[in-house]
PDB file of N, CA and C in Angstrom:
ATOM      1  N   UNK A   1      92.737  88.862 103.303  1.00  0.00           N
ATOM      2  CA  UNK A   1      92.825  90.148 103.929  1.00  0.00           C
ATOM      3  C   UNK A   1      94.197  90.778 103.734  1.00  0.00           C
ATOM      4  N   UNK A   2      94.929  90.192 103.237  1.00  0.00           N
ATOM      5  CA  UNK A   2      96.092  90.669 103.230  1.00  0.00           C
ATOM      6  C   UNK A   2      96.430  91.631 101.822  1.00  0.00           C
ATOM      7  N   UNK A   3      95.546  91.919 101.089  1.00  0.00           N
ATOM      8  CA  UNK A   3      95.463  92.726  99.614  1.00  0.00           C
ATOM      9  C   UNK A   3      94.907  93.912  99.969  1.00  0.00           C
ATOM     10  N   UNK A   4      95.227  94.601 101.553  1.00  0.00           N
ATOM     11  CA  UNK A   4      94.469  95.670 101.783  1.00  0.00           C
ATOM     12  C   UNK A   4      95.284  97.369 100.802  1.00  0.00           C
ATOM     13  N   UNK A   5      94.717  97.747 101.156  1.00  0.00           N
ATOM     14  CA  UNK A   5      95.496  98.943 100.169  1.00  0.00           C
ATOM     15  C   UNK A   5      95.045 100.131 101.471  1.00  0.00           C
ATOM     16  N   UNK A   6      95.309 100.203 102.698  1.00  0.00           N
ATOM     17  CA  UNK A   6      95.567 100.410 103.982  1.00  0.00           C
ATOM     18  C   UNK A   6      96.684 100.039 104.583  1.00  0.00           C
ATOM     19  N   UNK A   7      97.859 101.109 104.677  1.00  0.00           N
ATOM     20  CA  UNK A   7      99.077 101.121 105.523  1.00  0.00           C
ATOM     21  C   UNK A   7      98.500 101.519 107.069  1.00  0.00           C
ATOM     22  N   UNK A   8      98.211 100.433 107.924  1.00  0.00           N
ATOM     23  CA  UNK A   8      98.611 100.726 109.079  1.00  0.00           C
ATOM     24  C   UNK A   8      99.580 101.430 109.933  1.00  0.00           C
ATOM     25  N   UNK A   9      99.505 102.231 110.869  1.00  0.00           N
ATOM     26  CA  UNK A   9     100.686 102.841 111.666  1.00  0.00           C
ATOM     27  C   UNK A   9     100.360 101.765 112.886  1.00  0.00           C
ATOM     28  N   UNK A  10      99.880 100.830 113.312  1.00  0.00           N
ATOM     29  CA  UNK A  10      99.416 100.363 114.643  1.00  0.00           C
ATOM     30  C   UNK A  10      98.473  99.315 114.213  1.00  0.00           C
ATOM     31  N   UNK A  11      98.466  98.247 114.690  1.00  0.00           N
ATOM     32  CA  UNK A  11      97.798  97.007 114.728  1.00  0.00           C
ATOM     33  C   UNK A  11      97.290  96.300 116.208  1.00  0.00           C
ATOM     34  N   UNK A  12      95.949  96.487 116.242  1.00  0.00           N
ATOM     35  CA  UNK A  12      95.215  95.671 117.762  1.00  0.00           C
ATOM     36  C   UNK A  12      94.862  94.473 117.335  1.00  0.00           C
ATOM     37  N   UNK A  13      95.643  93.003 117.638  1.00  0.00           N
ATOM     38  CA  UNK A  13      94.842  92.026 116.947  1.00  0.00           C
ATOM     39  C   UNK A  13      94.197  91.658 118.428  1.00  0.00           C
ATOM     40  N   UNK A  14      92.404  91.622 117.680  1.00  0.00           N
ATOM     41  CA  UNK A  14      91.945  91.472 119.054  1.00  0.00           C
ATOM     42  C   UNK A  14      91.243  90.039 118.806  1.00  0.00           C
ATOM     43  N   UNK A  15      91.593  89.125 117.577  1.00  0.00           N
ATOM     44  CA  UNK A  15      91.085  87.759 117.452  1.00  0.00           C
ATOM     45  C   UNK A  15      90.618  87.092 118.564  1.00  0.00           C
ATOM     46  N   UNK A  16      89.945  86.268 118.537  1.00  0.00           N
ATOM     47  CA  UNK A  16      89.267  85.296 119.661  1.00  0.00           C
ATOM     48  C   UNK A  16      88.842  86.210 120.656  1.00  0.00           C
ATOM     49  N   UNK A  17      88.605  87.327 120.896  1.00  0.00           N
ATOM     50  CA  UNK A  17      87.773  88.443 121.756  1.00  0.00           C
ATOM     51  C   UNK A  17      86.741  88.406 121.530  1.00  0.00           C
ATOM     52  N   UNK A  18      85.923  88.528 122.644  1.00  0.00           N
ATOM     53  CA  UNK A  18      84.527  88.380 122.364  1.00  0.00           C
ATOM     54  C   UNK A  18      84.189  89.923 122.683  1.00  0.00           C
ATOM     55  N   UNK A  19      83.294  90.126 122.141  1.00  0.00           N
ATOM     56  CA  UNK A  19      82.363  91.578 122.623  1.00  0.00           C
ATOM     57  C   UNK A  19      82.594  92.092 124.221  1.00  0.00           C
ATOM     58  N   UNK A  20      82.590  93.518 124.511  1.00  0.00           N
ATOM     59  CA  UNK A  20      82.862  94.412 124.023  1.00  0.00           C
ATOM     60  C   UNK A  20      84.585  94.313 123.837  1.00  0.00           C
ATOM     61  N   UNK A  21      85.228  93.064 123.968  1.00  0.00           N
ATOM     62  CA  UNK A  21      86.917  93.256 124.106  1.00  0.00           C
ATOM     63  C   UNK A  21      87.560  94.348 122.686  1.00  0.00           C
ATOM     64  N   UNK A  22      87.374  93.552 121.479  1.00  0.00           N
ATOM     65  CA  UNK A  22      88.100  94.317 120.261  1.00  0.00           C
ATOM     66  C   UNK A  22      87.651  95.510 120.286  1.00  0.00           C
ATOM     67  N   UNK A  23      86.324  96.056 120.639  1.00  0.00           N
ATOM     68  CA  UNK A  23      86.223  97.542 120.542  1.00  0.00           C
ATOM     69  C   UNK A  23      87.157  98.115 121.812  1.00  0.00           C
ATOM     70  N   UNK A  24      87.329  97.592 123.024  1.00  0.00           N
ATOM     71  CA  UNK A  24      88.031  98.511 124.037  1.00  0.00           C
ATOM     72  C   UNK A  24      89.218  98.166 124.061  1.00  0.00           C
ATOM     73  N   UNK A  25      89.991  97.514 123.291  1.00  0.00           N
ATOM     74  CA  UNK A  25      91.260  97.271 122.792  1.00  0.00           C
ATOM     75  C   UNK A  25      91.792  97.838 121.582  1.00  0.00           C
ATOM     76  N   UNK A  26      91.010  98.476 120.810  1.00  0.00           N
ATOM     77  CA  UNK A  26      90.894  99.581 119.738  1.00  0.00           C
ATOM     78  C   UNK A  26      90.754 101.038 120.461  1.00  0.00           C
ATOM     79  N   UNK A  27      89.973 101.439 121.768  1.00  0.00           N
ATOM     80  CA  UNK A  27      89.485 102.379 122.233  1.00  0.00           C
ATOM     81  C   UNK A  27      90.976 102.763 122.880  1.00  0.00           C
ATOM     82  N   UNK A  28      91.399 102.005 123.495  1.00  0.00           N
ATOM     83  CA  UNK A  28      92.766 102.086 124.387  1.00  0.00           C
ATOM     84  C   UNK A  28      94.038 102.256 123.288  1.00  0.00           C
ATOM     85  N   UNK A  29      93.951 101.641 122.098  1.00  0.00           N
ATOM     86  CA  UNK A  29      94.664 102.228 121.307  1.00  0.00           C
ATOM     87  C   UNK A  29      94.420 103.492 120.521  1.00  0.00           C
ATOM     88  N   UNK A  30      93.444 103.726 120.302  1.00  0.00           N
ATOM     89  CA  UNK A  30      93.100 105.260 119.879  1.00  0.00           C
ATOM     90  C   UNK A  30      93.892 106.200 121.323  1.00  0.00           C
ATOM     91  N   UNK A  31      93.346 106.498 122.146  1.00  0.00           N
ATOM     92  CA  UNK A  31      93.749 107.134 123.403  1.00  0.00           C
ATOM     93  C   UNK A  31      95.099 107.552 123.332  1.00  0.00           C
ATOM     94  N   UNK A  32      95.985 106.520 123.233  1.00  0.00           N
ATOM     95  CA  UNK A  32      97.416 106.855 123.658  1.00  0.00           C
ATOM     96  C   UNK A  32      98.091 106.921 122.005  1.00  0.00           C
ATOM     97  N   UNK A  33      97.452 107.170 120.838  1.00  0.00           N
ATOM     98  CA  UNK A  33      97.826 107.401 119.300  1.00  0.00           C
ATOM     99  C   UNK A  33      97.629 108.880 118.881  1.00  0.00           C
ATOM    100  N   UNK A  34      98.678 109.687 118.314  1.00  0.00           N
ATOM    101  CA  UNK A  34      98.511 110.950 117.614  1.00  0.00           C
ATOM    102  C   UNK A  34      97.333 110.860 116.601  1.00  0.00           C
ATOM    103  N   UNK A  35      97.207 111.855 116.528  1.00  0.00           N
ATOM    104  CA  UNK A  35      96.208 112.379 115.336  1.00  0.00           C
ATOM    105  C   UNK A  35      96.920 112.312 113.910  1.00  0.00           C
ATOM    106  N   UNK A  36      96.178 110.896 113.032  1.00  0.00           N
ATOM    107  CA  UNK A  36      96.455 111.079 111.832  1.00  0.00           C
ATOM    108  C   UNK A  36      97.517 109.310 111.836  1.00  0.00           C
ATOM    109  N   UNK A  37      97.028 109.028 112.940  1.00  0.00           N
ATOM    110  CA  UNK A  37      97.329 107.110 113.051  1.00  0.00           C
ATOM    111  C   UNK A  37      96.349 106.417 112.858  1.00  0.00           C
ATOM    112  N   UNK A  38      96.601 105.246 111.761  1.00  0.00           N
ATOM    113  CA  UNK A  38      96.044 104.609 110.956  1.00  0.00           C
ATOM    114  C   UNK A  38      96.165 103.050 111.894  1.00  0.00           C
ATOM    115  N   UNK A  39      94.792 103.081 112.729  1.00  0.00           N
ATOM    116  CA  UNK A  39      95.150 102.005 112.987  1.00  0.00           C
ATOM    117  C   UNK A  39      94.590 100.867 112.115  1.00  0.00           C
ATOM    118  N   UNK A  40      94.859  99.297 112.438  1.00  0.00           N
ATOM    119  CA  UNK A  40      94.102  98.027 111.754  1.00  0.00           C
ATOM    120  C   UNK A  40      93.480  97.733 112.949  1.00  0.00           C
ATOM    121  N   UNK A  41      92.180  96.899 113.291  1.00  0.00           N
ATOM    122  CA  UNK A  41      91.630  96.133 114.291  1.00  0.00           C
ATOM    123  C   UNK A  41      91.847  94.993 113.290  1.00  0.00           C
ATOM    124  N   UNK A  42      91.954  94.026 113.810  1.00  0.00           N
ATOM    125  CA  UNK A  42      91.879  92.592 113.482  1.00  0.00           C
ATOM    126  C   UNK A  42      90.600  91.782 114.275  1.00  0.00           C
ATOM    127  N   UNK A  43      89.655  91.548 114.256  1.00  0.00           N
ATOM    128  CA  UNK A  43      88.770  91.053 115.075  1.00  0.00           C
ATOM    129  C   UNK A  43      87.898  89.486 114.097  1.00  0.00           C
ATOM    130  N   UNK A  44      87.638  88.983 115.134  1.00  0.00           N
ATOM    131  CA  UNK A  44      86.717  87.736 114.717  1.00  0.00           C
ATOM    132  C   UNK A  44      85.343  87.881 115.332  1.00  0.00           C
ATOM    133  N   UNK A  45      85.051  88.870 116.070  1.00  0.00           N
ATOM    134  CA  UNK A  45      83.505  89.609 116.871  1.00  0.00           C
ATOM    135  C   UNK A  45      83.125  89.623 115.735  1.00  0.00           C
ATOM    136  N   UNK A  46      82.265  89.189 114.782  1.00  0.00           N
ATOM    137  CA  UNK A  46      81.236  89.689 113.983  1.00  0.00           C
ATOM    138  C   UNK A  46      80.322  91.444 114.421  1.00  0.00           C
ATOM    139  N   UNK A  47      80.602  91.874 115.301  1.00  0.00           N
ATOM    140  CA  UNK A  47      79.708  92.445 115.972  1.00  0.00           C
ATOM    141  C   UNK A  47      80.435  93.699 115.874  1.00  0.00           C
ATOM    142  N   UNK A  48      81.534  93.579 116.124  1.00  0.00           N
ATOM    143  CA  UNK A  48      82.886  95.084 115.844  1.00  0.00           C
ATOM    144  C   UNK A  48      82.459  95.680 114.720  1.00  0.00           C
ATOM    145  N   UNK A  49      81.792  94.954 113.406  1.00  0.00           N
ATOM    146  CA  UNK A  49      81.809  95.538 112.064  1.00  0.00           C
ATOM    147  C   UNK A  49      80.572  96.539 112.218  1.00  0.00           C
ATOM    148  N   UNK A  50      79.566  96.967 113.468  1.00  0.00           N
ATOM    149  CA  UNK A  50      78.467  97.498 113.527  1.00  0.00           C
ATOM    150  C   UNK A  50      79.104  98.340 115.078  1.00  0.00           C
ATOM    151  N   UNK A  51      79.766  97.557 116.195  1.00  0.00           N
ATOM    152  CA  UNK A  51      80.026  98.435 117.084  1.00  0.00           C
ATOM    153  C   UNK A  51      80.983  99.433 116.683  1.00  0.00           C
ATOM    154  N   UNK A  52      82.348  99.208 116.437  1.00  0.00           N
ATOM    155  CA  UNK A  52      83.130 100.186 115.930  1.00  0.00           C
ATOM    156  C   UNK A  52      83.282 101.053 114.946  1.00  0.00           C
ATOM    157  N   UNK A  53      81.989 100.964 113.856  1.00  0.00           N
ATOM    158  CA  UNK A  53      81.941 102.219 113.107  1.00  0.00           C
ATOM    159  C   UNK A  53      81.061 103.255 114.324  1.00  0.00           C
ATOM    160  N   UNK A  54      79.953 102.732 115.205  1.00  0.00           N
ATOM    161  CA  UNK A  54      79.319 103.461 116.149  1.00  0.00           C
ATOM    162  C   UNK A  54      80.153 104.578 116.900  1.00  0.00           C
ATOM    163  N   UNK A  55      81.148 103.483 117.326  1.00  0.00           N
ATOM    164  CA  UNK A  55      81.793 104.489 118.058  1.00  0.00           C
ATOM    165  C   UNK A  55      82.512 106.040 117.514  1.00  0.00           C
ATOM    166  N   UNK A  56      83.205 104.994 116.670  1.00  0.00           N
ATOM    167  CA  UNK A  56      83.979 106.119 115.769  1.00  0.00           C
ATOM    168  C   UNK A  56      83.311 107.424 115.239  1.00  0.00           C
ATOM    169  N   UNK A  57      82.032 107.363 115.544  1.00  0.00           N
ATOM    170  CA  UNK A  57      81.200 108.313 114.802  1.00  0.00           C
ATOM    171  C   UNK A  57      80.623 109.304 116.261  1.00  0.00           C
ATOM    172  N   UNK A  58      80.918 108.536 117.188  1.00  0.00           N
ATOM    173  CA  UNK A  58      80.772 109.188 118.385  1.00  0.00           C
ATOM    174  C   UNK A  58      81.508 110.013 118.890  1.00  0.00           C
ATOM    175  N   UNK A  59      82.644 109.294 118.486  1.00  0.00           N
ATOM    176  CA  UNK A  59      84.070 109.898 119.139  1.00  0.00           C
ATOM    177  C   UNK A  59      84.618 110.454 118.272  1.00  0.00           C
ATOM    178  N   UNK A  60      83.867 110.491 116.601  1.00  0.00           N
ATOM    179  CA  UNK A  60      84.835 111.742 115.991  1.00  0.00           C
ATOM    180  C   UNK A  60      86.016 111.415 115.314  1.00  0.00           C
ATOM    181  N   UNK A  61      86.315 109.519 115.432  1.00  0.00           N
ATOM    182  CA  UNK A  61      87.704 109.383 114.913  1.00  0.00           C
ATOM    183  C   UNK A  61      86.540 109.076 112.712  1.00  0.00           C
ATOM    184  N   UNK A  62      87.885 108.553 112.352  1.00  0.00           N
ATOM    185  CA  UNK A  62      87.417 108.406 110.685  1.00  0.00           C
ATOM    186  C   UNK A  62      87.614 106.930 110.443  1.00  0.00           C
ATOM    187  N   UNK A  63      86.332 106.379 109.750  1.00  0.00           N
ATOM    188  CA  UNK A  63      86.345 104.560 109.977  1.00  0.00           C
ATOM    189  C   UNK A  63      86.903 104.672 107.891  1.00  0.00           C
ATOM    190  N   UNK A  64      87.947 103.827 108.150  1.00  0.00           N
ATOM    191  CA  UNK A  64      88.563 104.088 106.819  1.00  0.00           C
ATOM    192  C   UNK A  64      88.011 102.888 105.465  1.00  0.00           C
ATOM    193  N   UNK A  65      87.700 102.219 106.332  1.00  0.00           N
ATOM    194  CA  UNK A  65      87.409 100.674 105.505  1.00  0.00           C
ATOM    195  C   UNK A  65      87.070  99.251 106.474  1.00  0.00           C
ATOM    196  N   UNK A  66      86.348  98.686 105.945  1.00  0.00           N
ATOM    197  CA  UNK A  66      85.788  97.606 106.890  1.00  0.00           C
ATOM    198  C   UNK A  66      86.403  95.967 105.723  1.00  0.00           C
ATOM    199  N   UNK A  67      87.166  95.042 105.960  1.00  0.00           N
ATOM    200  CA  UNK A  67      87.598  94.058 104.822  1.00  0.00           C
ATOM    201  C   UNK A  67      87.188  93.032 105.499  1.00  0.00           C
ATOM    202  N   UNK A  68      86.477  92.190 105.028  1.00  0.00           N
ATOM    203  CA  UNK A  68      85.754  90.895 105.450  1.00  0.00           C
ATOM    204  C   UNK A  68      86.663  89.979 104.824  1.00  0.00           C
ATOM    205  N   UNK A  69      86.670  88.099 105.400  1.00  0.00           N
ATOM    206  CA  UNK A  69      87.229  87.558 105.500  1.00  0.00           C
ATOM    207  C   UNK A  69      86.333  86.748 105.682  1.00  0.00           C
ATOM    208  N   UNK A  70      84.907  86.215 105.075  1.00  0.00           N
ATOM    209  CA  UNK A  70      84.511  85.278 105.752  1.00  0.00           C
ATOM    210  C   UNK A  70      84.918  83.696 105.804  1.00  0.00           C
ATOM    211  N   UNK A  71      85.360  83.491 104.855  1.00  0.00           N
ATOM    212  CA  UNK A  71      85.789  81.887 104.974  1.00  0.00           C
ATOM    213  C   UNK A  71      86.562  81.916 106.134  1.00  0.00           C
ATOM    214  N   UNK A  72      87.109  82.600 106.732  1.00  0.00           N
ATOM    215  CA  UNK A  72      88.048  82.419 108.337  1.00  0.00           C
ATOM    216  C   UNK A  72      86.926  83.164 109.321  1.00  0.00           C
ATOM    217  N   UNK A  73      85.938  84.056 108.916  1.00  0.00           N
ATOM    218  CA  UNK A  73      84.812  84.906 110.203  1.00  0.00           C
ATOM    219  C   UNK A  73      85.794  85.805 111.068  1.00  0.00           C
ATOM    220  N   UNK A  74      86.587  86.271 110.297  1.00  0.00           N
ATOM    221  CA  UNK A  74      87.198  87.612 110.691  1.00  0.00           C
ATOM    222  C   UNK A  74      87.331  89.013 109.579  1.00  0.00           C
ATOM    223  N   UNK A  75      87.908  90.207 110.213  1.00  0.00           N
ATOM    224  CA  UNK A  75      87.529  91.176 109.460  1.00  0.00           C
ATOM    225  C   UNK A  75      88.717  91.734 110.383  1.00  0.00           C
ATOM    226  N   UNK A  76      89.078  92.812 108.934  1.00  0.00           N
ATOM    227  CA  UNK A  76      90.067  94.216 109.406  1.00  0.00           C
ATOM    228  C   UNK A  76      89.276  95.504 109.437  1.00  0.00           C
ATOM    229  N   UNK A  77      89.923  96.017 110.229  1.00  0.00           N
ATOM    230  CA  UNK A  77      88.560  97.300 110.313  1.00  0.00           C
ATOM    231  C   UNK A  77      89.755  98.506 110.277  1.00  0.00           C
ATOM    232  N   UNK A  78      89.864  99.345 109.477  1.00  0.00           N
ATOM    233  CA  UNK A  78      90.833 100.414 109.626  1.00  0.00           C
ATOM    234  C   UNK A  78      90.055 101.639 110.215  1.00  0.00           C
ATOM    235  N   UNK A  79      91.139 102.417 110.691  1.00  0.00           N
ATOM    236  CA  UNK A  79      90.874 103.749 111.748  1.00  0.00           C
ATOM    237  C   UNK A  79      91.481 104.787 111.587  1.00  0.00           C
ATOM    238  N   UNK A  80      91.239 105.781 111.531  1.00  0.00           N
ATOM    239  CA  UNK A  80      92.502 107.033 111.320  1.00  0.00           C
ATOM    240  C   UNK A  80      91.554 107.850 112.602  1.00  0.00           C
ATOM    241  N   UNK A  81      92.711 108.289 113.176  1.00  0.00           N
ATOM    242  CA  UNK A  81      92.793 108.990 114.768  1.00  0.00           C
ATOM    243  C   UNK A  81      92.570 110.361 114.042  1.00  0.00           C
ATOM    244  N   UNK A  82      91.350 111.306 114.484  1.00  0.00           N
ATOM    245  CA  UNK A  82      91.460 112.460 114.238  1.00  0.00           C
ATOM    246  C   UNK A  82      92.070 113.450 115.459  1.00  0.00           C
TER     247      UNK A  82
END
């Protein structure tokens, strides 16, 4: 995961979180982030890779890239704050 070609402005590592944690630890970082911050989620939820594009599409932010990792069962999920 580390060959991303995604500059983060902000990083939530929400590893070992179980559902709904990495999405409302991403949600709380969107909130208090300008428009046009690139965040990373770091998550091991298998489940973030289907909840947090949801949201994002709810709420209007832009899901930039989803990077899997399975030999470890984690994933980076990038975000840009509209």
């Amino acid at each position: 995961m580390s060959n991303t070609t995604y500059e983060p402005d902000e990083t939530v590592d929400a590893r070992g979180a179980t559902c709904p944690g990495p999405l409302m630890d991403l949600i709380g970082k969107v909130k208090e982030s300008d428009p046009g911050t690139v965040i990373e989620l770091r998550t091991s939820d298998s489940g973030s890779k289907t909840d947090v594009p949801e949201w994002l599409d709810e709420a209007g932010h832009d899901l930039l890239g989803i990077e899997d990792d399975e030999d470890e069962s984690e994933w980076d999920i990038y975000v840009e704050v509209t």
